[in-house]
Each structure stands twice: as structure tokens, then as C-alpha cells.
PDB file of N, CA and C in Angstrom:
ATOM      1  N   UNK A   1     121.395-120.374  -9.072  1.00  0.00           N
ATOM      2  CA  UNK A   1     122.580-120.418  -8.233  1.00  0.00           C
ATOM      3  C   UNK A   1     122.280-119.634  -6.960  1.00  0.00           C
ATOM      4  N   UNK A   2     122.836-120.019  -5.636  1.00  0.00           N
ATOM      5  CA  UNK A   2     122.736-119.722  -4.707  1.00  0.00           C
ATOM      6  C   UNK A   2     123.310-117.993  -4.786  1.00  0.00           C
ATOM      7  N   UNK A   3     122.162-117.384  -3.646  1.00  0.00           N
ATOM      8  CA  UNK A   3     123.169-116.404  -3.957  1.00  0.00           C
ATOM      9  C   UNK A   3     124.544-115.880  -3.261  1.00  0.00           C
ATOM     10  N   UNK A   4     124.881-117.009  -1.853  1.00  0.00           N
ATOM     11  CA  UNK A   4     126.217-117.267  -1.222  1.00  0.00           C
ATOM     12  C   UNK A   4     126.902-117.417  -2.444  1.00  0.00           C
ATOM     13  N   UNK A   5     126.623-118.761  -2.748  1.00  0.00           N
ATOM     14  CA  UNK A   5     127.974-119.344  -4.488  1.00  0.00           C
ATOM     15  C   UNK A   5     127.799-118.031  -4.968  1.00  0.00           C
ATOM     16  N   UNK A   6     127.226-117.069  -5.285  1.00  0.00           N
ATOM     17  CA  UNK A   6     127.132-115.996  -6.193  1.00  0.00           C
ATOM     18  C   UNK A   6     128.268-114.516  -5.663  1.00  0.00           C
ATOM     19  N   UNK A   7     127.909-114.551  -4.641  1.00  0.00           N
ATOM     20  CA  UNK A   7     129.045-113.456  -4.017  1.00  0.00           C
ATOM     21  C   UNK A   7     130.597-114.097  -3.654  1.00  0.00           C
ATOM     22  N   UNK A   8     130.500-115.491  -3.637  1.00  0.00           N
ATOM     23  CA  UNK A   8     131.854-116.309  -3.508  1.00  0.00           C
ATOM     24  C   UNK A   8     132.782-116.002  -4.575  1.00  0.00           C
ATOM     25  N   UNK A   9     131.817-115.188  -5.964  1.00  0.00           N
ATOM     26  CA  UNK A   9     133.054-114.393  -7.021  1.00  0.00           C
ATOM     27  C   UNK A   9     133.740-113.289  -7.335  1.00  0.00           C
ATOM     28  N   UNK A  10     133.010-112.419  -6.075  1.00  0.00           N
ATOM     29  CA  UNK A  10     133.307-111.129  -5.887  1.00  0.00           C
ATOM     30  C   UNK A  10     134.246-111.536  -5.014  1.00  0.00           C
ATOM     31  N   UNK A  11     135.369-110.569  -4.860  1.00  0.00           N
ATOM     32  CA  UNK A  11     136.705-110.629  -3.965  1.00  0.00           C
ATOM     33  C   UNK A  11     137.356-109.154  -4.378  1.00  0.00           C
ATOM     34  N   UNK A  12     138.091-108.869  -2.759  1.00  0.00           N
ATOM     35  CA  UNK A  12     138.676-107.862  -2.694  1.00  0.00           C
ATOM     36  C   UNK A  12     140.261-108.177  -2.327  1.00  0.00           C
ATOM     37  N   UNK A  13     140.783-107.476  -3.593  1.00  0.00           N
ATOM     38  CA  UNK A  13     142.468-107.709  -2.910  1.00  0.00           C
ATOM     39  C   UNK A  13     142.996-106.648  -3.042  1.00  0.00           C
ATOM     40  N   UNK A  14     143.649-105.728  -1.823  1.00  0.00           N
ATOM     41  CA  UNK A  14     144.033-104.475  -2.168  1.00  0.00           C
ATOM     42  C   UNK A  14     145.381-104.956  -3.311  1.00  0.00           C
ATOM     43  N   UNK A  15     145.816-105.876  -4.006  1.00  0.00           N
ATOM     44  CA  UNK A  15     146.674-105.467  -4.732  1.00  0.00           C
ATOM     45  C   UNK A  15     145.752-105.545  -6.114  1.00  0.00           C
ATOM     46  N   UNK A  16     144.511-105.693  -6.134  1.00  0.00           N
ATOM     47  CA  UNK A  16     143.639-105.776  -7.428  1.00  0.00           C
ATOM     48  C   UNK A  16     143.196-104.512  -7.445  1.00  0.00           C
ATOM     49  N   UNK A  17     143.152-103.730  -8.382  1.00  0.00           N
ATOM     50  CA  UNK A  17     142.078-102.170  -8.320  1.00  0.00           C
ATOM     51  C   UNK A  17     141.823-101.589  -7.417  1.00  0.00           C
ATOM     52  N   UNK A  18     142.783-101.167  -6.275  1.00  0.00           N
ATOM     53  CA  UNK A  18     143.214-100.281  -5.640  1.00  0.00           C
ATOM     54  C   UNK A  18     141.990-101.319  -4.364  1.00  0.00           C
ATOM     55  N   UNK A  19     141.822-102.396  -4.189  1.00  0.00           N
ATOM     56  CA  UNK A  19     141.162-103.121  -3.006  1.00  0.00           C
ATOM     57  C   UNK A  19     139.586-103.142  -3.567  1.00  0.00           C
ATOM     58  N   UNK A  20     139.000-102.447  -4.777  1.00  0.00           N
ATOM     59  CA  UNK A  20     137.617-102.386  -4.953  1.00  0.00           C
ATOM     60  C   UNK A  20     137.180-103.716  -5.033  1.00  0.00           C
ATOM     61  N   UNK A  21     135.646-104.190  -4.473  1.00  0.00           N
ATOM     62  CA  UNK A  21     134.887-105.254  -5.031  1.00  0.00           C
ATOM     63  C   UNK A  21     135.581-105.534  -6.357  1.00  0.00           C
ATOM     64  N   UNK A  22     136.010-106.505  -7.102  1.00  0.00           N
ATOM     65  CA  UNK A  22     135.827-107.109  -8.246  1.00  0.00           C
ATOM     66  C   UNK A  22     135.747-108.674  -8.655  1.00  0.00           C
ATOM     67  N   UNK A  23     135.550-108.606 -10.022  1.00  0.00           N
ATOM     68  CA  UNK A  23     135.156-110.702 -10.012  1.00  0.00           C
ATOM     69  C   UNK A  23     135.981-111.221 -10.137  1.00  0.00           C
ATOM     70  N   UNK A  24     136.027-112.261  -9.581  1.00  0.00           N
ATOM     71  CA  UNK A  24     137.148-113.257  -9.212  1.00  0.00           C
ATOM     72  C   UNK A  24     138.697-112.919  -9.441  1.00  0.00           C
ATOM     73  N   UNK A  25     139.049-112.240  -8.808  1.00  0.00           N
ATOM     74  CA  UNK A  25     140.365-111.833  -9.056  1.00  0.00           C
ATOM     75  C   UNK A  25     140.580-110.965 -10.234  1.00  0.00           C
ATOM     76  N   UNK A  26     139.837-110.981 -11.027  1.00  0.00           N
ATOM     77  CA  UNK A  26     140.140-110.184 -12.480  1.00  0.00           C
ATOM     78  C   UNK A  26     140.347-108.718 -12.175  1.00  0.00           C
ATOM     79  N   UNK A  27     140.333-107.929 -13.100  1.00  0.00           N
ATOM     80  CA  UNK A  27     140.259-106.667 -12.855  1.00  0.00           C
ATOM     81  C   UNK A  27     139.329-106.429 -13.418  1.00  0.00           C
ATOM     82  N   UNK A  28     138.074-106.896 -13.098  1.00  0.00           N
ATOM     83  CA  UNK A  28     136.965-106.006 -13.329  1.00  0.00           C
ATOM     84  C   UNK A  28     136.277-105.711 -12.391  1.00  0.00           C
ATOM     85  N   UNK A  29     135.896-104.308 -11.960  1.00  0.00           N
ATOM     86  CA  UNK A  29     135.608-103.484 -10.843  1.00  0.00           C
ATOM     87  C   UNK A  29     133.981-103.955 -10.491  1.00  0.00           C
ATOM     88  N   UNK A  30     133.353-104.327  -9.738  1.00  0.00           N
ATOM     89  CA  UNK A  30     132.040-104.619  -9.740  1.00  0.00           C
ATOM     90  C   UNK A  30     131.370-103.316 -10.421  1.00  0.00           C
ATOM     91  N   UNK A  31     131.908-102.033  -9.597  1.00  0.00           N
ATOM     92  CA  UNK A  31     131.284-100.643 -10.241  1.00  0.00           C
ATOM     93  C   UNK A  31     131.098-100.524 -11.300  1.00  0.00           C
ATOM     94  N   UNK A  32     131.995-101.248 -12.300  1.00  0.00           N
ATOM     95  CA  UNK A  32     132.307-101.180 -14.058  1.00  0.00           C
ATOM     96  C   UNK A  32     131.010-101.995 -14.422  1.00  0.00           C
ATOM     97  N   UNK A  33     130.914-103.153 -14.204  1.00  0.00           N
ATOM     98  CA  UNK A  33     129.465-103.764 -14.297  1.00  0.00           C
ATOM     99  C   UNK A  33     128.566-103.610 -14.121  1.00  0.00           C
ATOM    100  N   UNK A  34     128.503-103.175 -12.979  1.00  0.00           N
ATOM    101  CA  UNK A  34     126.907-102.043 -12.464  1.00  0.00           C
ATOM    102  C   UNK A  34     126.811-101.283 -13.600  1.00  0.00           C
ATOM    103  N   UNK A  35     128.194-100.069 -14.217  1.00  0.00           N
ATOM    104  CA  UNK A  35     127.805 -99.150 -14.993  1.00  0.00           C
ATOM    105  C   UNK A  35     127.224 -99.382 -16.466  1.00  0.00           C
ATOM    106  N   UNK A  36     128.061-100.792 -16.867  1.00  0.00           N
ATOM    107  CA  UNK A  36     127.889-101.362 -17.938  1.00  0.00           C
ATOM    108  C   UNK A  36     125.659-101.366 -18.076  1.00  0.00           C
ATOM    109  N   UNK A  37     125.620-101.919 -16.842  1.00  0.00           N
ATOM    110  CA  UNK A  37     124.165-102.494 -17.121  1.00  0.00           C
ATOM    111  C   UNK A  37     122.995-101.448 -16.963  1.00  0.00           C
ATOM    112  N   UNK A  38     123.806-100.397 -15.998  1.00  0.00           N
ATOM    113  CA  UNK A  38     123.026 -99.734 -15.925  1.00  0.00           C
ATOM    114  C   UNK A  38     122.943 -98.396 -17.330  1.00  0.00           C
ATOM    115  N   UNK A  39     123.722 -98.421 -18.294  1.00  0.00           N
ATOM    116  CA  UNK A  39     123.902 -97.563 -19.237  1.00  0.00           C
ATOM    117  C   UNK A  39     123.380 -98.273 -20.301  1.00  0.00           C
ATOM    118  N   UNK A  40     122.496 -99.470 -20.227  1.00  0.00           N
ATOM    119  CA  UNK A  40     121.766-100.439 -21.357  1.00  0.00           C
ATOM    120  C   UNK A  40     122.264-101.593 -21.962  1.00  0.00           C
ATOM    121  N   UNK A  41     123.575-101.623 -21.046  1.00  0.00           N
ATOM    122  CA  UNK A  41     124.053-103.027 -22.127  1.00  0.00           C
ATOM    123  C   UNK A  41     123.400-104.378 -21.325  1.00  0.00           C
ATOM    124  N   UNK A  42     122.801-105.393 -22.095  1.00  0.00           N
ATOM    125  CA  UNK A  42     122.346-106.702 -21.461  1.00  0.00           C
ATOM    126  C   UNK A  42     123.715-108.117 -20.759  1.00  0.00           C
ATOM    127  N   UNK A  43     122.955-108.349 -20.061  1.00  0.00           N
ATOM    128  CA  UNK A  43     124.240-109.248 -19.862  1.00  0.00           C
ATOM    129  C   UNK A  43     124.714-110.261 -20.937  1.00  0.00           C
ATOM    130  N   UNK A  44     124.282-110.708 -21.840  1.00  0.00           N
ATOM    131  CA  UNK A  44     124.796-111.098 -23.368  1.00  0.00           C
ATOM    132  C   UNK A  44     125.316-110.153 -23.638  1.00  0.00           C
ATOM    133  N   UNK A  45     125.886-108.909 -23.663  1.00  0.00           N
ATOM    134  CA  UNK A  45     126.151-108.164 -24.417  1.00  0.00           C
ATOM    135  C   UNK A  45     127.620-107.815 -23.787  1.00  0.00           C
ATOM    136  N   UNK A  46     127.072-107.773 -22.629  1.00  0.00           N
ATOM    137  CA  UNK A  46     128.873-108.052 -21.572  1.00  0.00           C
ATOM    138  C   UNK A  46     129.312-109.323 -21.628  1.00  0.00           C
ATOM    139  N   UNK A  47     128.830-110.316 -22.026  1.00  0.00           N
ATOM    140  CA  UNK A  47     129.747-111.550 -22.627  1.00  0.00           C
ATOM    141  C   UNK A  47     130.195-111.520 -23.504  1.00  0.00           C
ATOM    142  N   UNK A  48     129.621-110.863 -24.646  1.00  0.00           N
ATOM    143  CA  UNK A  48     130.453-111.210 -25.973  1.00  0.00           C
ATOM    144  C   UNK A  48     131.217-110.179 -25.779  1.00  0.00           C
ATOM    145  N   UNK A  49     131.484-108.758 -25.275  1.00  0.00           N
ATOM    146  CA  UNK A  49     132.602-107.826 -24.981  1.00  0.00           C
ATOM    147  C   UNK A  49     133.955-108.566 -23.857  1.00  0.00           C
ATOM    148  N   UNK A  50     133.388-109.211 -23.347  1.00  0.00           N
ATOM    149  CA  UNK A  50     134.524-109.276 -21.994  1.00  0.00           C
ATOM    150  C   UNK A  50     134.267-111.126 -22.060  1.00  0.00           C
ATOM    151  N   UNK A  51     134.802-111.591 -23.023  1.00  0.00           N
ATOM    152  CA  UNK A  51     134.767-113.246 -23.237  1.00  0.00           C
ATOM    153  C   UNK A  51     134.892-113.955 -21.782  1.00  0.00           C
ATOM    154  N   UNK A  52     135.976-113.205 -21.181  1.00  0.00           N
ATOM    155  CA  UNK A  52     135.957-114.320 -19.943  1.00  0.00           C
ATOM    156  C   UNK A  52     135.175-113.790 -18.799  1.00  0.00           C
ATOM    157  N   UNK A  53     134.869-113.242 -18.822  1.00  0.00           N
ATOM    158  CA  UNK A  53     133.364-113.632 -17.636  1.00  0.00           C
ATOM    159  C   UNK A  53     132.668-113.911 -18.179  1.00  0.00           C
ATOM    160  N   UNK A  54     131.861-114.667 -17.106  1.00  0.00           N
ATOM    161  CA  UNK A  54     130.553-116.010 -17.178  1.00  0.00           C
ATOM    162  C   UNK A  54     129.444-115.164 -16.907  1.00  0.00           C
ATOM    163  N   UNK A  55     128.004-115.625 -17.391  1.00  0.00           N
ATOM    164  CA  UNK A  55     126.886-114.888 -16.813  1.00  0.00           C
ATOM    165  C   UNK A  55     126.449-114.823 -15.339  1.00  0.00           C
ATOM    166  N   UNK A  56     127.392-116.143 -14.565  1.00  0.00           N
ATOM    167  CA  UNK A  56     127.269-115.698 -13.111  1.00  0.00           C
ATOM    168  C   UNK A  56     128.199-114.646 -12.207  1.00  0.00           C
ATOM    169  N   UNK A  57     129.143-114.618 -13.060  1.00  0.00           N
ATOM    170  CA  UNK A  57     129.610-113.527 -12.989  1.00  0.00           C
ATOM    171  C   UNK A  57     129.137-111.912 -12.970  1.00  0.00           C
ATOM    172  N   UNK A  58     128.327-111.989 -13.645  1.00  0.00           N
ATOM    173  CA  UNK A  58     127.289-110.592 -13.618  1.00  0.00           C
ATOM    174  C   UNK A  58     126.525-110.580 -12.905  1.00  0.00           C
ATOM    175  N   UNK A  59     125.750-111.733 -12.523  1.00  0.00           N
ATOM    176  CA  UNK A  59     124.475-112.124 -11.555  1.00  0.00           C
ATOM    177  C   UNK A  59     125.232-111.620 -10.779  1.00  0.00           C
ATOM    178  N   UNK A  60     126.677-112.077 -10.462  1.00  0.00           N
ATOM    179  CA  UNK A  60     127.238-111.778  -8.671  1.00  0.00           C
ATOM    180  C   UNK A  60     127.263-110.352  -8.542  1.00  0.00           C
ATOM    181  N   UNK A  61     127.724-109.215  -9.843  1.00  0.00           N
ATOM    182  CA  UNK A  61     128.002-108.083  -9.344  1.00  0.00           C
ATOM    183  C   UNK A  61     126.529-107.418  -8.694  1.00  0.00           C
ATOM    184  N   UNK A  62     125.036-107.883  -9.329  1.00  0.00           N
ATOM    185  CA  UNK A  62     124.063-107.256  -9.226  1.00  0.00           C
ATOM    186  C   UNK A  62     123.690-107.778  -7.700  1.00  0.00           C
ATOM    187  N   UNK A  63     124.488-109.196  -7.076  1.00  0.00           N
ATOM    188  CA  UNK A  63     123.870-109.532  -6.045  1.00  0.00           C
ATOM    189  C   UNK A  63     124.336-108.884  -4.961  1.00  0.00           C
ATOM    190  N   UNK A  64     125.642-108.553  -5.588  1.00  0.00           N
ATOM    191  CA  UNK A  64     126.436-107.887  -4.482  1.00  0.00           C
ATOM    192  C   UNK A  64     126.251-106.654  -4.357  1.00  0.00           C
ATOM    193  N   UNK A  65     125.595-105.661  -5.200  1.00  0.00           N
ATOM    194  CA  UNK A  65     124.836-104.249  -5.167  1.00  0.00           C
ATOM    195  C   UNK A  65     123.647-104.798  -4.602  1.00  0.00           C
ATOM    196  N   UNK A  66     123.211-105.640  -4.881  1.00  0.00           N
ATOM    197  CA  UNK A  66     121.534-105.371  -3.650  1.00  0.00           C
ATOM    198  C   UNK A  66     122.042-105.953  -2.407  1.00  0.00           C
ATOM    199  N   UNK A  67     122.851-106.956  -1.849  1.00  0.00           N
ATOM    200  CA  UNK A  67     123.161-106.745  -0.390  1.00  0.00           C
ATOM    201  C   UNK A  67     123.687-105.418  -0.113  1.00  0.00           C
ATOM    202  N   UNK A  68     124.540-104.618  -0.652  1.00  0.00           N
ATOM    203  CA  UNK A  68     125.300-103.389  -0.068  1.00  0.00           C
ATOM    204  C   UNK A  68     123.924-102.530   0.259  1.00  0.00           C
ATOM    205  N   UNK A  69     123.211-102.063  -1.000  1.00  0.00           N
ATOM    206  CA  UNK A  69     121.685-101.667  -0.463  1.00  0.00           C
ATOM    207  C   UNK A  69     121.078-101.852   0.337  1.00  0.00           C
ATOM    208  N   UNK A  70     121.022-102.897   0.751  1.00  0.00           N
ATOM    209  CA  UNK A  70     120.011-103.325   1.709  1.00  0.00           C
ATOM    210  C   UNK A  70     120.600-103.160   3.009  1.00  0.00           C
ATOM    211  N   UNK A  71     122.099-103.288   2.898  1.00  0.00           N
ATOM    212  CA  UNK A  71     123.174-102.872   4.043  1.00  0.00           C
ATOM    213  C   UNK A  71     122.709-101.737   4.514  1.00  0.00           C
ATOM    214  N   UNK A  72     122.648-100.550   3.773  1.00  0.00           N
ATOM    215  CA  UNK A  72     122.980 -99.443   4.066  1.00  0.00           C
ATOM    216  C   UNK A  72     121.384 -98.637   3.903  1.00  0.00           C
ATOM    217  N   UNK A  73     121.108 -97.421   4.916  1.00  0.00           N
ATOM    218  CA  UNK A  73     119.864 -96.877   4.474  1.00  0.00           C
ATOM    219  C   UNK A  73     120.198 -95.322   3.814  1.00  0.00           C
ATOM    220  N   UNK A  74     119.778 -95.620   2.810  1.00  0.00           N
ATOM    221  CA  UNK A  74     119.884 -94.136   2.398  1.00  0.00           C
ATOM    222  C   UNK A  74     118.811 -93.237   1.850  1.00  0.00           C
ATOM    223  N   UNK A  75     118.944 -92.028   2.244  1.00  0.00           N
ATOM    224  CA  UNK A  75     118.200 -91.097   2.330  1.00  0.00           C
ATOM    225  C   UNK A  75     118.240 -89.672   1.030  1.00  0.00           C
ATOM    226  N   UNK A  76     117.597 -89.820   0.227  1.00  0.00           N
ATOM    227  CA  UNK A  76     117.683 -88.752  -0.501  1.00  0.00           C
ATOM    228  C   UNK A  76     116.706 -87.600  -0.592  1.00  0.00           C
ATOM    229  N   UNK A  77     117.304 -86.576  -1.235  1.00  0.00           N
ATOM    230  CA  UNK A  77     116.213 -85.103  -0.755  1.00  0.00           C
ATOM    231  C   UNK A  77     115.547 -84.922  -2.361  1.00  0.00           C
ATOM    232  N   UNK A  78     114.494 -85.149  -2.255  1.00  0.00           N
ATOM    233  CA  UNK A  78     113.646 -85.063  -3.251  1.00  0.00           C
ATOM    234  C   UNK A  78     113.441 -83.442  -3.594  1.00  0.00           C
ATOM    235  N   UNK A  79     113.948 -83.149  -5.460  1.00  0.00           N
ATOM    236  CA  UNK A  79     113.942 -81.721  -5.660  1.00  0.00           C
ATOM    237  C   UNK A  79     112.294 -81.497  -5.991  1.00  0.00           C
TER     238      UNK A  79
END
């Protein structure tokens, strides 16, 4: 899937979760997905928890964290 069609499921409505990124109207926060995946769960594993999102649904939150990245440069101080 394209990754335009892919961010076409992310949407912001300030009356959804206070205006955050989330998928398709739902209330699920893109951030919540990021955290999901990034704390080990597979994306099968966020389907069978959260039935109604689709696996492009997840693709979109990860596509939409690497454009914001790539948006933005950031700089961290190495301890």
C-alpha cells in the first residue's frame, strides 16, 4: 500500500483525543500504537487485542512516525 493511502488513516479532530494524530476517527492515539509496538507487542498481536483495526492501520501509525522524523531534526546529548 501506498504510503499516501497509508497516512489517509491517520486524522486529527480536535473533538477526538484532545486533536492528537489518531486512526481513522477512532480513538486510538497514534502514540498508543507506537507504544504498543514499541514495548514488544507484534502487529498480530494488536489485532487480536483491538479487533477493529486493520493491519494497515498500524502500518499507517509507523508511517506517520517516520515522516514526523524525518520532519524534524533532532539532536541528542550523548551521556
Amino acid at each position: 500500500m501506498l504510503s499516501e493511502s497509508l497516512l489517509s488513516r491517520i486524522t486529527v479532530d480536535p473533538e477526538i483525543c484532545h486533536g492528537k494524530p489518531c486512526v481513522r476517527g477512532l480513538r486510538y492515539p497514534v502514540e498508543t500504537i507506537l507504544e504498543y509496538l514499541a514495548g514488544g507487542n507484534s502487529v498480530e498481536d494488536l489485532l487480536v487485542e483491538f479487533p477493529d483495526l486493520e493491519r494497515e492501520d498500524i502500518l499507517a501509525c509507523r508511517e506517520f512516525s517516520r515522516r514526523m522524523l524525518a520532519a524534524k531534526s533532532v539532536h541528542l546529548t550523548l551521556a
